[in-house]
Protein backbone atom coordinates (compact mmCIF):
# COMPACT_ATOMS: atom_id res chain seq x y z
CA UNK A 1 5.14 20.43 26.07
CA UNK A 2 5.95 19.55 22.61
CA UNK A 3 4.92 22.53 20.16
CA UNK A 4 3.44 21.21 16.48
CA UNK A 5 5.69 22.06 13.87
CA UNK A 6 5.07 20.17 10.58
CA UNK A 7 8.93 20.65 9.36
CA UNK A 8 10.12 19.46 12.81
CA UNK A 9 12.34 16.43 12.62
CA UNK A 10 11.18 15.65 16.17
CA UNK A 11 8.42 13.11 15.95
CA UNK A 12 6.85 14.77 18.95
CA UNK A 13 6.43 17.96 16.99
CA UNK A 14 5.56 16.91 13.42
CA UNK A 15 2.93 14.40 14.93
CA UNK A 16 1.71 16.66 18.03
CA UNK A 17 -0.75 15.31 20.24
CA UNK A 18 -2.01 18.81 21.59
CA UNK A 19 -2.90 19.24 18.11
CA UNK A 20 -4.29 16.18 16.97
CA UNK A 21 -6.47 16.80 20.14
CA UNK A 22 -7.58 20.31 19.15
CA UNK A 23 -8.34 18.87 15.50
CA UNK A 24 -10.59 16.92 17.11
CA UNK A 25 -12.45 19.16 18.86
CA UNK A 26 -12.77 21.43 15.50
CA UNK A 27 -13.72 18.55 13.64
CA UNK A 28 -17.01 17.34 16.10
CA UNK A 29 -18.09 21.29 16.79
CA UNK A 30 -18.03 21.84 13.01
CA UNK A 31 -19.88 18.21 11.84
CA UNK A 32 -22.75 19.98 10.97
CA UNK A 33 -21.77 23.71 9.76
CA UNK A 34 -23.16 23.33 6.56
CA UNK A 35 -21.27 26.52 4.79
CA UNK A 36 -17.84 24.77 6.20
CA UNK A 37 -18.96 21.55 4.71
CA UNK A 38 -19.47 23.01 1.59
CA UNK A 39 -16.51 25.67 1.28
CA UNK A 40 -14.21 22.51 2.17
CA UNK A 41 -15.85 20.29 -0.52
CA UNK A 42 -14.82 23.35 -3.25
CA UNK A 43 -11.40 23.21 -1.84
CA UNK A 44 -11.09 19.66 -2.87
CA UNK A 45 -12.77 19.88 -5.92
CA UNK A 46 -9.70 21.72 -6.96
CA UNK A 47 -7.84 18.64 -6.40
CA UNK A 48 -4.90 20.13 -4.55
CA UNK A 49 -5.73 18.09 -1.27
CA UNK A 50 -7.05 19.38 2.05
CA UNK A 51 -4.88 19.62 5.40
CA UNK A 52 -5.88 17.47 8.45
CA UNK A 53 -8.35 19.60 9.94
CA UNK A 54 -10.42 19.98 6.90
CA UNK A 55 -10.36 16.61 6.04
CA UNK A 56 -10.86 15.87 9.52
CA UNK A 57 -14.74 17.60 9.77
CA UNK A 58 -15.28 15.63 6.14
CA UNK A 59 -14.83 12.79 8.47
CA UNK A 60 -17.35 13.88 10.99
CA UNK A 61 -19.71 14.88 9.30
CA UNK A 62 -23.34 13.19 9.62
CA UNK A 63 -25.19 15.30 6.87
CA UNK A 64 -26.68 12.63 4.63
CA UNK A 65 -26.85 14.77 1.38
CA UNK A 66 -22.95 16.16 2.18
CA UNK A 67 -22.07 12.82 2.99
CA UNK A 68 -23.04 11.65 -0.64
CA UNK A 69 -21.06 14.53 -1.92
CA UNK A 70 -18.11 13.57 -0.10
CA UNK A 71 -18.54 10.01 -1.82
CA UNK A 72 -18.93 11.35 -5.03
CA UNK A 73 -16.08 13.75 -5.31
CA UNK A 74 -13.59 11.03 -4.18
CA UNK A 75 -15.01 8.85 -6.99
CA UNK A 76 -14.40 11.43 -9.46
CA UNK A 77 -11.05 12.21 -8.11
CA UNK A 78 -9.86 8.43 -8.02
CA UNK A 79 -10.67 8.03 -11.81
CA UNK A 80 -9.37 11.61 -12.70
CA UNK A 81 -5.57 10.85 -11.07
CA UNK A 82 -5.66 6.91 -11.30
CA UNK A 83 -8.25 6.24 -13.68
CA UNK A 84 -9.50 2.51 -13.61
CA UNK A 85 -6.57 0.88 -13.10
CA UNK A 86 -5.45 -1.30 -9.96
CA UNK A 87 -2.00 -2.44 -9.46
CA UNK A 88 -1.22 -5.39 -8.29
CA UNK A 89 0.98 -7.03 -6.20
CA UNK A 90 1.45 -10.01 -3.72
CA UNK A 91 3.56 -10.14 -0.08
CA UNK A 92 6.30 -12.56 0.16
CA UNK A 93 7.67 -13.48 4.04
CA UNK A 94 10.62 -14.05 4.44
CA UNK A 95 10.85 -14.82 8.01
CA UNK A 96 8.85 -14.36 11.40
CA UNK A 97 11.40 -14.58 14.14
CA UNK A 98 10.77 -11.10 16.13
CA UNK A 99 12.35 -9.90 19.12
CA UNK A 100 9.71 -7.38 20.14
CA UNK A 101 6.88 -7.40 22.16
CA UNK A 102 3.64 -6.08 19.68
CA UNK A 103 0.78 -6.93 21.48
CA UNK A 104 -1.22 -7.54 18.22
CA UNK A 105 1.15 -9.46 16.24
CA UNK A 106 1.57 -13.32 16.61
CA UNK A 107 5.04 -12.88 15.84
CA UNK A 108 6.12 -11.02 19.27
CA UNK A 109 8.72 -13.03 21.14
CA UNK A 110 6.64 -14.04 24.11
CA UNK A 111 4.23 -16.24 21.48
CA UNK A 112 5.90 -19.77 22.06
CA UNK A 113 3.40 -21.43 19.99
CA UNK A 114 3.98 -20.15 16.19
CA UNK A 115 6.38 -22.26 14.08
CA UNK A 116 9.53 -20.22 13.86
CA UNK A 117 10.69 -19.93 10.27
CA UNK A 118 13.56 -18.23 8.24
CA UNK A 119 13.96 -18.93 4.11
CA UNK A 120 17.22 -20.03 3.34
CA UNK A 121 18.06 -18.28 -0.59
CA UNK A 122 17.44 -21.39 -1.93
CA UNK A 123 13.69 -21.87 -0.79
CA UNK A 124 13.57 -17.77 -1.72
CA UNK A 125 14.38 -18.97 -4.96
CA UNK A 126 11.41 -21.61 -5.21
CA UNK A 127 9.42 -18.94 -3.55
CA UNK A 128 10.09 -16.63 -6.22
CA UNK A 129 9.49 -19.08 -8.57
CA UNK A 130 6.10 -20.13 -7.10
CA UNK A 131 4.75 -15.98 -7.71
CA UNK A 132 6.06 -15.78 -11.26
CA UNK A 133 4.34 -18.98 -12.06
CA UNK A 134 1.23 -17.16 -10.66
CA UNK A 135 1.57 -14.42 -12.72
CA UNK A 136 3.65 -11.61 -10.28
CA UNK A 137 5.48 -9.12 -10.97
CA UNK A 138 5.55 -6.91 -7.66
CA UNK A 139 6.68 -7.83 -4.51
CA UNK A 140 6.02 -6.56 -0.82
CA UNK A 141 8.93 -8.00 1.23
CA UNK A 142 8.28 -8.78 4.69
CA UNK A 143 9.95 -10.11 7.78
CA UNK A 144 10.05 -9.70 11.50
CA UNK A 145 12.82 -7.60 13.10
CA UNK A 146 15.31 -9.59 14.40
CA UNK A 147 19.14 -8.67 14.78
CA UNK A 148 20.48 -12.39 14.54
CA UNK A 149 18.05 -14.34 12.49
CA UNK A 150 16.91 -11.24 9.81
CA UNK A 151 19.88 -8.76 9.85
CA UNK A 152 20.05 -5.71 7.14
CA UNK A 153 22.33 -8.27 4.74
CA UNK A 154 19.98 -11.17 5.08
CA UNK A 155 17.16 -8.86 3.93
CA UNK A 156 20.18 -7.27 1.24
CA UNK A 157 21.16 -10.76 -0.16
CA UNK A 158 17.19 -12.14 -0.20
CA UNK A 159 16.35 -8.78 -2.65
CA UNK A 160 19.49 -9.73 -4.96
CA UNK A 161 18.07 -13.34 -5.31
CA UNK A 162 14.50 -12.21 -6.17
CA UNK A 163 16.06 -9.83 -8.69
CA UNK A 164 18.27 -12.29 -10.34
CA UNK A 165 15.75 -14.88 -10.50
CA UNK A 166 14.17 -15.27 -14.63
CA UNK A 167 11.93 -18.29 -14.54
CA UNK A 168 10.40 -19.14 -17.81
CA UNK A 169 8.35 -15.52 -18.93
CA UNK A 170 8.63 -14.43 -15.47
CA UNK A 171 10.43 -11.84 -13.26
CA UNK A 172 9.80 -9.37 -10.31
CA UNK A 173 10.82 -6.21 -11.75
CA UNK A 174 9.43 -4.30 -8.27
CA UNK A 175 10.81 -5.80 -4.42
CA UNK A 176 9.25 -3.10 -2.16
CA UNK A 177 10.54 -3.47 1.19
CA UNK A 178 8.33 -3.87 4.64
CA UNK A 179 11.01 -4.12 7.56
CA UNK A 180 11.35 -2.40 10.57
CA UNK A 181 12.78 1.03 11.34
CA UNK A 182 16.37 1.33 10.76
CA UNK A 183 19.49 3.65 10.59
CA UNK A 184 19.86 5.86 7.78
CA UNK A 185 23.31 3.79 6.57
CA UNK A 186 20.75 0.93 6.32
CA UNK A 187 18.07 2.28 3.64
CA UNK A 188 21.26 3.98 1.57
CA UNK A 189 22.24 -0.23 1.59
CA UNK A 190 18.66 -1.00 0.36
CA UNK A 191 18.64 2.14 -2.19
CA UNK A 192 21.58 0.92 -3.70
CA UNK A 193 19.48 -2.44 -3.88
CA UNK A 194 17.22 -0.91 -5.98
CA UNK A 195 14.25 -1.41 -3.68
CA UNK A 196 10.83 0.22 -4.74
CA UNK A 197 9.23 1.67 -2.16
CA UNK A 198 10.09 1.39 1.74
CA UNK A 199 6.67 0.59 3.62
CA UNK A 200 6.39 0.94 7.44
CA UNK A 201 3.26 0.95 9.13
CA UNK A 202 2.64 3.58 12.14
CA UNK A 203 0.39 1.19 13.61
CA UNK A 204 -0.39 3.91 16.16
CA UNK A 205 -0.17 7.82 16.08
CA UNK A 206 -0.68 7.85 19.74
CA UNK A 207 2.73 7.48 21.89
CA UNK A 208 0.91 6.57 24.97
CA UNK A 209 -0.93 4.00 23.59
CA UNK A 210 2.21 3.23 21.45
CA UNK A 211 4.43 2.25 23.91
CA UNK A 212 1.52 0.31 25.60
CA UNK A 213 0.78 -2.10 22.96
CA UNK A 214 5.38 -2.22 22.10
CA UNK A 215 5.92 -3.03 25.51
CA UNK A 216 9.36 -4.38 24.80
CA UNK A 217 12.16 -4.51 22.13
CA UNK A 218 13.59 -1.56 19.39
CA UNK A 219 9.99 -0.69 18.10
CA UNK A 220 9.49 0.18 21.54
CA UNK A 221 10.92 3.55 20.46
CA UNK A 222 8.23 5.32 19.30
CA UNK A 223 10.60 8.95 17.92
CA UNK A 224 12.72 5.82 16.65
CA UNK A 225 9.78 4.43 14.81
CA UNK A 226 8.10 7.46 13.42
CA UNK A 227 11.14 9.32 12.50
CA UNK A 228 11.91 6.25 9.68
CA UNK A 229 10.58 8.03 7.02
CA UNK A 230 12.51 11.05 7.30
CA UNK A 231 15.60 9.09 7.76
CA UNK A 232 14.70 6.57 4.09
CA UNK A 233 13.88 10.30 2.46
CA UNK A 234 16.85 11.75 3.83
CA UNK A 235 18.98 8.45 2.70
CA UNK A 236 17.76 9.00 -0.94
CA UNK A 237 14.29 6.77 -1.02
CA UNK A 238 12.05 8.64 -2.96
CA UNK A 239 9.06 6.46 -2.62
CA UNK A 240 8.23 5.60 1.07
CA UNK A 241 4.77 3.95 2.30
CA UNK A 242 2.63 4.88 5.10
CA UNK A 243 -0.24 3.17 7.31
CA UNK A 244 -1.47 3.18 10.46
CA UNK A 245 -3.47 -0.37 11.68
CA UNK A 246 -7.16 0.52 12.53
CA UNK A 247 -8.31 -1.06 15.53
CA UNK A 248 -5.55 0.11 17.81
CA UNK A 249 -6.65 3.73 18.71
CA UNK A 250 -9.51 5.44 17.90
CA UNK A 251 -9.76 5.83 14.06
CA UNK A 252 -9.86 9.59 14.42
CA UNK A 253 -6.97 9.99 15.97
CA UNK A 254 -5.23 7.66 13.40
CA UNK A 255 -7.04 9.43 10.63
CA UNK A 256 -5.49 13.00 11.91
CA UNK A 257 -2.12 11.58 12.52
CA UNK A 258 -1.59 10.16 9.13
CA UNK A 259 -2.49 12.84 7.12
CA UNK A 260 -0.12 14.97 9.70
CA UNK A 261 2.73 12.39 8.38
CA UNK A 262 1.82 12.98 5.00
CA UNK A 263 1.97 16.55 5.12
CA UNK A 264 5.30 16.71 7.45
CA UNK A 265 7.04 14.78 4.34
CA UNK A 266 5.85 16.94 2.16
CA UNK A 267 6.82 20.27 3.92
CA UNK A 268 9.97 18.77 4.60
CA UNK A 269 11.11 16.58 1.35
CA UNK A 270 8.46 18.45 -1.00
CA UNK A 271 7.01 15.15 -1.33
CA UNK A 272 4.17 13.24 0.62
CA UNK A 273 4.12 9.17 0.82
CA UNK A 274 3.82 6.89 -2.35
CA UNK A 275 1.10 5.12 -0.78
CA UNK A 276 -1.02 5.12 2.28
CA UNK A 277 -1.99 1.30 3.40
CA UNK A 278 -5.57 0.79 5.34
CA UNK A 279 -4.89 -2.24 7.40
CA UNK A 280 -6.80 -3.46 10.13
CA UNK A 281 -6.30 -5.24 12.53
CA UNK A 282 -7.06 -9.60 11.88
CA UNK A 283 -7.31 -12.51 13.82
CA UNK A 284 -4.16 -14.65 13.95
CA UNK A 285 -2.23 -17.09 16.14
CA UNK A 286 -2.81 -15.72 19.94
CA UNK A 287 -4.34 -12.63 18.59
CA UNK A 288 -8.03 -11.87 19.29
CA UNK A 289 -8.76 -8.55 17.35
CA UNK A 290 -11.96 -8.34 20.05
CA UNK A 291 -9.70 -7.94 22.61
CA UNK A 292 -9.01 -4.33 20.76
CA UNK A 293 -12.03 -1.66 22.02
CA UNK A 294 -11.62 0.56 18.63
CA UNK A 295 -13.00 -1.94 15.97
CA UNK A 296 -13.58 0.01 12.97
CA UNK A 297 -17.37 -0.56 10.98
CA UNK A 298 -17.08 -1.31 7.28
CA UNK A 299 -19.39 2.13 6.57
CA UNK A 300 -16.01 4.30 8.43
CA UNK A 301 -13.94 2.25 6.93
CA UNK A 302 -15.35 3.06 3.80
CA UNK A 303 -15.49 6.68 4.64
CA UNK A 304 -12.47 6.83 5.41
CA UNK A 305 -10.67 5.54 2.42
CA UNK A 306 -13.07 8.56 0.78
CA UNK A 307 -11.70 11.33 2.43
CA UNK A 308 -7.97 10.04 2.13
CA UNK A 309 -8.61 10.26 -1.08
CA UNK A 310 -9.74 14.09 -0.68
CA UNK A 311 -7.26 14.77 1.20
CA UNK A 312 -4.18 13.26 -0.28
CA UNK A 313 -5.69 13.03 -4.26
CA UNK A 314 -2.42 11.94 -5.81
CA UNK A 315 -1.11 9.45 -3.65
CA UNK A 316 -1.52 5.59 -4.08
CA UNK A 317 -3.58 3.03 -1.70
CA UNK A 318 -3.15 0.32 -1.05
CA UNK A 319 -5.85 -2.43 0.70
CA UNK A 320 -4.63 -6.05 1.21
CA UNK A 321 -6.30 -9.63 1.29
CA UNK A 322 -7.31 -8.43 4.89
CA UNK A 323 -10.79 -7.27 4.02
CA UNK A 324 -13.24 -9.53 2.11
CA UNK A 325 -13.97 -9.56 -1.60
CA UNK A 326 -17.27 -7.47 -0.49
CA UNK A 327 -15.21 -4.75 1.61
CA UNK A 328 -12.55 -4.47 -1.09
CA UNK A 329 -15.33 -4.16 -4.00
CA UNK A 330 -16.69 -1.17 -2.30
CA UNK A 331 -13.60 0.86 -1.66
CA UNK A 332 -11.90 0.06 -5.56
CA UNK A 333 -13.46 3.38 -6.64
CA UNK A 334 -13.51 5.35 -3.36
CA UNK A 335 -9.78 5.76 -3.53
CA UNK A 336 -8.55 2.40 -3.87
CA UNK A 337 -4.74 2.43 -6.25
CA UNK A 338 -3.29 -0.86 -5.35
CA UNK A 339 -4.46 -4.42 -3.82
CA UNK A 340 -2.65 -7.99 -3.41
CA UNK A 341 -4.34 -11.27 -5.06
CA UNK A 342 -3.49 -14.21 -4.58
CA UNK A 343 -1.69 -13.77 -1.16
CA UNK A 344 0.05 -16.20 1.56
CA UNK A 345 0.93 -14.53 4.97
CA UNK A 346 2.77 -17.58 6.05
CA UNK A 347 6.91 -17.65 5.92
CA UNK A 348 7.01 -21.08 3.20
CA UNK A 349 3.49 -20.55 1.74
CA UNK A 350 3.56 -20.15 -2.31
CA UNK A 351 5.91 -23.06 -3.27
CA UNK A 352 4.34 -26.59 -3.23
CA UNK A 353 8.60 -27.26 -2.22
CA UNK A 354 8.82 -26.17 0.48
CA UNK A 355 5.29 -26.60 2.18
CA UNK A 356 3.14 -24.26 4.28
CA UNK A 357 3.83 -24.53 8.07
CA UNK A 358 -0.15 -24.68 9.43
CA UNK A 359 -0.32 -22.01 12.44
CA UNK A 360 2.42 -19.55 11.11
CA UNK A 361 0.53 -16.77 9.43
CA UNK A 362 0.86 -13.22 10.31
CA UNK A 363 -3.21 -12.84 10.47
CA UNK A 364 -6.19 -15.03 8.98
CA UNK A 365 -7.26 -13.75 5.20
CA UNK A 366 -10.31 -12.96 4.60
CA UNK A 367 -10.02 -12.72 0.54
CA UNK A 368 -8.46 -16.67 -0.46
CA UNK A 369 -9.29 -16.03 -3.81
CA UNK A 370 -6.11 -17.06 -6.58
CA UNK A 371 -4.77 -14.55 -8.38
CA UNK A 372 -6.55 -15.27 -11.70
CA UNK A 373 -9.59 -15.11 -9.76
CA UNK A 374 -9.02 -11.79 -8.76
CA UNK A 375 -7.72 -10.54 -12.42
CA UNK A 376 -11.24 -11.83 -13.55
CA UNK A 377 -13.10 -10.20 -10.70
CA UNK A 378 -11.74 -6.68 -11.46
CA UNK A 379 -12.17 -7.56 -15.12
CA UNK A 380 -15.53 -7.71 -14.69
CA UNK A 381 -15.86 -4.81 -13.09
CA UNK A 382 -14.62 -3.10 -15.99
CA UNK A 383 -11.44 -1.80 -14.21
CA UNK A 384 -7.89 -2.79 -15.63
CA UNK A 385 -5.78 -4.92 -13.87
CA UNK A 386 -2.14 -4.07 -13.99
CA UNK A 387 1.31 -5.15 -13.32
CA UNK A 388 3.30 -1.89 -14.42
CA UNK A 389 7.04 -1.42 -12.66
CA UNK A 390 8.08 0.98 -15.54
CA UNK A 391 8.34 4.52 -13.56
CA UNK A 392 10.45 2.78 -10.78
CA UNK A 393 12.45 1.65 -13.24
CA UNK A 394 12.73 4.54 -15.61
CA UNK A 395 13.26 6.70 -12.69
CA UNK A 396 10.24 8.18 -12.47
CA UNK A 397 9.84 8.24 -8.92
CA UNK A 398 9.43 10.52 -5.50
CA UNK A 399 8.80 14.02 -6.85
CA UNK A 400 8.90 13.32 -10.35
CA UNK A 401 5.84 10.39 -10.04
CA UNK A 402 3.64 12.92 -8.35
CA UNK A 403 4.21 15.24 -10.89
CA UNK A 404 2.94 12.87 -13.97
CA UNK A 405 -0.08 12.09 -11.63
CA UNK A 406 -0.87 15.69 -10.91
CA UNK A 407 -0.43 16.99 -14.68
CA UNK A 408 -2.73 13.64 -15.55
CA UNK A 409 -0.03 11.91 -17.50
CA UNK A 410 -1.21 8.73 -15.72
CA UNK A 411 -3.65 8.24 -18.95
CA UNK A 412 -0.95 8.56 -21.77
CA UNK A 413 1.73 6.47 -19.73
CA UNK A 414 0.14 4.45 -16.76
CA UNK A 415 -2.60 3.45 -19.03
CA UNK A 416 -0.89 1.45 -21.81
CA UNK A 417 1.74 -0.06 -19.46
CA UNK A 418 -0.94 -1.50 -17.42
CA UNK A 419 -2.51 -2.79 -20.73
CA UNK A 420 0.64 -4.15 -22.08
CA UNK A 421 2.09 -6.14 -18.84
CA UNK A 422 -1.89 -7.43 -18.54
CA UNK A 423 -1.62 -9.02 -21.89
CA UNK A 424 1.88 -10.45 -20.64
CA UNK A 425 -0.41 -12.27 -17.66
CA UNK A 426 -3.15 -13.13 -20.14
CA UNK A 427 -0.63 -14.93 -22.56
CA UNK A 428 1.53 -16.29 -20.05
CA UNK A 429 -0.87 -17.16 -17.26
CA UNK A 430 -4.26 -16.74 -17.48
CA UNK A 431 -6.96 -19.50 -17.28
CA UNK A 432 -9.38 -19.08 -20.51
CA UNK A 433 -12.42 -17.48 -18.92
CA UNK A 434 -9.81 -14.65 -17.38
CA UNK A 435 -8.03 -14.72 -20.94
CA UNK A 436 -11.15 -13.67 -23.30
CA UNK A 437 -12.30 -11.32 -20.62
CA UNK A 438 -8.93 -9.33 -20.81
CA UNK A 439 -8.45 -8.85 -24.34
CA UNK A 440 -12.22 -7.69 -24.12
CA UNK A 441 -11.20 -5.05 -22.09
CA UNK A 442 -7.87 -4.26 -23.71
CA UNK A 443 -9.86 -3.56 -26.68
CA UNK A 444 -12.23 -1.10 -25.30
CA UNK A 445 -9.36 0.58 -22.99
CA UNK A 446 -7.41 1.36 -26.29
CA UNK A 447 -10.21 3.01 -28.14
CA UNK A 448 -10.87 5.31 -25.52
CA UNK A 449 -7.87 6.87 -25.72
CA UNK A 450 -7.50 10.03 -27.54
CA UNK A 451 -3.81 9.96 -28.40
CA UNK A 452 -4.47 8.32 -31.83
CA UNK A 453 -0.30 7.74 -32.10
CA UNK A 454 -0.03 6.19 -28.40
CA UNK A 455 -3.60 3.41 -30.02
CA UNK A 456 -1.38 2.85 -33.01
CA UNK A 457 1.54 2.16 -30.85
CA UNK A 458 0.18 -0.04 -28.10
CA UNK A 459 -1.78 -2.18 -30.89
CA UNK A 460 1.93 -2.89 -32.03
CA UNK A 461 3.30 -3.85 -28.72
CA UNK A 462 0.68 -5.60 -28.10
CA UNK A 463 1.70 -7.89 -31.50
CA UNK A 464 4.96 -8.15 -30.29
CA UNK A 465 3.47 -9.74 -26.14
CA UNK A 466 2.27 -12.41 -28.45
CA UNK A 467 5.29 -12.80 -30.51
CA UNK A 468 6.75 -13.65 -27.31
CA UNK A 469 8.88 -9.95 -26.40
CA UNK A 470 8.22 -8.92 -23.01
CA UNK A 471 8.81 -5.82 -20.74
CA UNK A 472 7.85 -3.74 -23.29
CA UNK A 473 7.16 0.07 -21.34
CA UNK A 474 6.65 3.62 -21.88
């Protein structure tokens, strides 16, 4: 029997069942101890995060008064670290031929009615074209895991043509890369291709179940699989992304097993994930989501973003065009760091070129809106849309990010980049409605912040967006 041992580079160990199990049990005894309640609610008030047992009787408990506590305090925390900014970003597939066997995902080999697809550079190129017309700057990379069709220097030569590719006012400055688990030698190849962040979803903490629903091919491998992230770390990625898909397991044993992950990378590399992701699981081609017996309520869901955010206060989160404009409205200021707009989950599906192929999405959306819808939505809501690459770029990643966040620097650096590459969308992009809405906002984000040199400053750059100089950054 596997001993837990959160520095253990056995996947076993750092993500231990046994305990996961007992965490559980501590967890539902302790749901309504009060005096624990309330001790672990002054631990996170100090904003230097909770481990998974803690956060895991947050979870459970059914107190109504703590429970509004619980809410609060991750609201506060959210606009302490991140403030009102959301980061956006859109996924771009690049293929969906798969070789294994996922059980939830209408790209496993055995599904013989989705349109196979691969993007040759060339319809990249229109691709990438296509999201800087929209507005994009960041890019989640995506593509099934396939030896022959999607090999490491497909994926290597598709990241060099997004980079190179300066359409009008446009360019992704960010490619952050979604593939499948690979060998160390691999993510130094996609370092050196100056790759954001690495994202891999868990999709299940528990092996059993694991190797149920991966019944064949690599990600079969479930050590393979959740070891990834220590080999990317170990290969020099500072920024890795992780995310378990809710549906598959109970979400208490997911919840547990995540925050294990996050706190085994940062005993072992002194630094936890970039981002946690909150998928669940979606219709799509051959794929009934009721056919999964842990469906996950929109009130858990929502709790559970909440005490992630307790838990792990300086790390981003991310929430895609999964949920609905109503789920993703209630979750911005729970915790919420990142979302997509604007999104296609089909291989082909931005670029009028090339033409969508009907049938071939990973799962069904269930926010369609365009991306200047979105921009105006979260206008509205008086948080500030941004499309900031500049501490990838600059360096200022792994360690050194968490750092700014934790020593709130996000306010005197995140703050006017997100302003400045807004007014970049709103001059190059925006409809009119979106437009005047944004430089209403601009206005009243600059005069609330204190640093009267950094107002001066930003009112300048901001002159020299609608002069026509771009990627202008702290």
């Amino acid at each position: 029997m596997a001993i837990y041992d959160v520095k253990s580079k056995n996947a076993e160990e750092f993500i231990n069942h046994e305990e996961i199990l007992e965490s559980l049990e501590y967890g539902r005894k302790h749901k309504n101890d009060r005096k624990l309640i309330k001790e672990i609610l002054e631990k996170a008030k100090k904003a230097e995060g909770l481990n998974h047992r803690d956060a895991f009787v947050l979870l459970s408990c059914d107190q109504e008064d703590l429970n509004k506590e619980i809410f609060s305090l991750a609201k506060k925390l959210k606009l302490k670290f991140y403030g009102n900014r959301i980061v956006l970003f859109a996924p771009l597939y690049l293929s969906n031929y798969c070789v294994n066997g996922c059980l939830y995902c209408p790209y496993h080999a055995k599904n013989k009615t989705i349109p196979r697809r691969k993007l040759s550079q060339e319809e990249i190129r229109k691709e990438v074209i296509a999201l800087q017309d929209l507005g994009h700057k960041r890019l989640a990379l995506e593509t099934g895991e396939d030896p022959v069709n999607n090999p490491i220097d497909y994926v290597l030569e598709s990241i060099k043509t997004i980079y190179s590719i300066k359409h009008k006012n446009g360019s992704i400055r960010r490619v952050n890369v979604n593939i499948a688990a690979t060998t160390e030698e691999n993510y130094k190849k996609l370092l050196d291709a100056e790759i954001g962040t690495y994202i891999l979803f868990q999709e299940t903490y528990n092996k059993k179940n694991y190797e149920l629903l991966h019944p064949t091919g690599p990600k079969h491998d479930y050590d393979y699989h959740t070891e990834s992230m220590d080999r990317a770390m170990s290969a020099g990625i500072n920024d890795v992304g992780c995310g378990v898909l809710f549906g598959l397991e109970s979400y208490e044993y997911e919840f547990i097993g995540l925050l294990m992950h996050a706190e085994h990378l940062e005993a072992r590399f002194n630094c936890g994930p970039h981002t946690i992701s909150v998928p669940r699981v979606q219709p799509a081609d051959d794929i009934d989501p009721n056919e999964f017996d842990n469906s996950l309520s929109d009130e858990m869901f929502e709790k559970i973003v909440a005490c992630l955010r307790l838990a792990v206060p300086y790390t981003g989160m991310i929430i895609s065009t999964r949920e609905s404009q109503k789920v993703r409205e209630k979750v911005l200021d729970l915790g919420i760091s990142q979302i997509s707009g604007g999104s296609k989950t089909t291989v082909g599906g931005y670029s009028d070129e090339i033409g969508d192929v009907e049938g071939s999405n990973q799962f069904e959306l269930s926010d369609n809106r365009t991306l200047d819808e979105v921009v105006d939505w979260l206008l509205n809501m008086d948080y500030l849309p941004s499309f900031c690459t500049a501490c990838y770029r600059e360096g200022r990643v792994g360690k050194d990010f968490m750092k700014i966040v934790k020593n709130y620097g996000i306010g005197n650096m995140c703050q006017p980049n997100a302003i400045l590459t807004l007014d970049e969308y709103l001059t190059d992009y925006a409809s009119d409605k979106t437009k005047k809405d944004g430089r209403a906002l601009i206005d009243r984000e600059i005069e609330k912040n204190e640093n009267e040199k950094l107002r001066i400053n930003t009112k300048k750059w901001l002159d020299q967006i609608r002069d026509g100089k771009r990627d202008i950054h702290v």
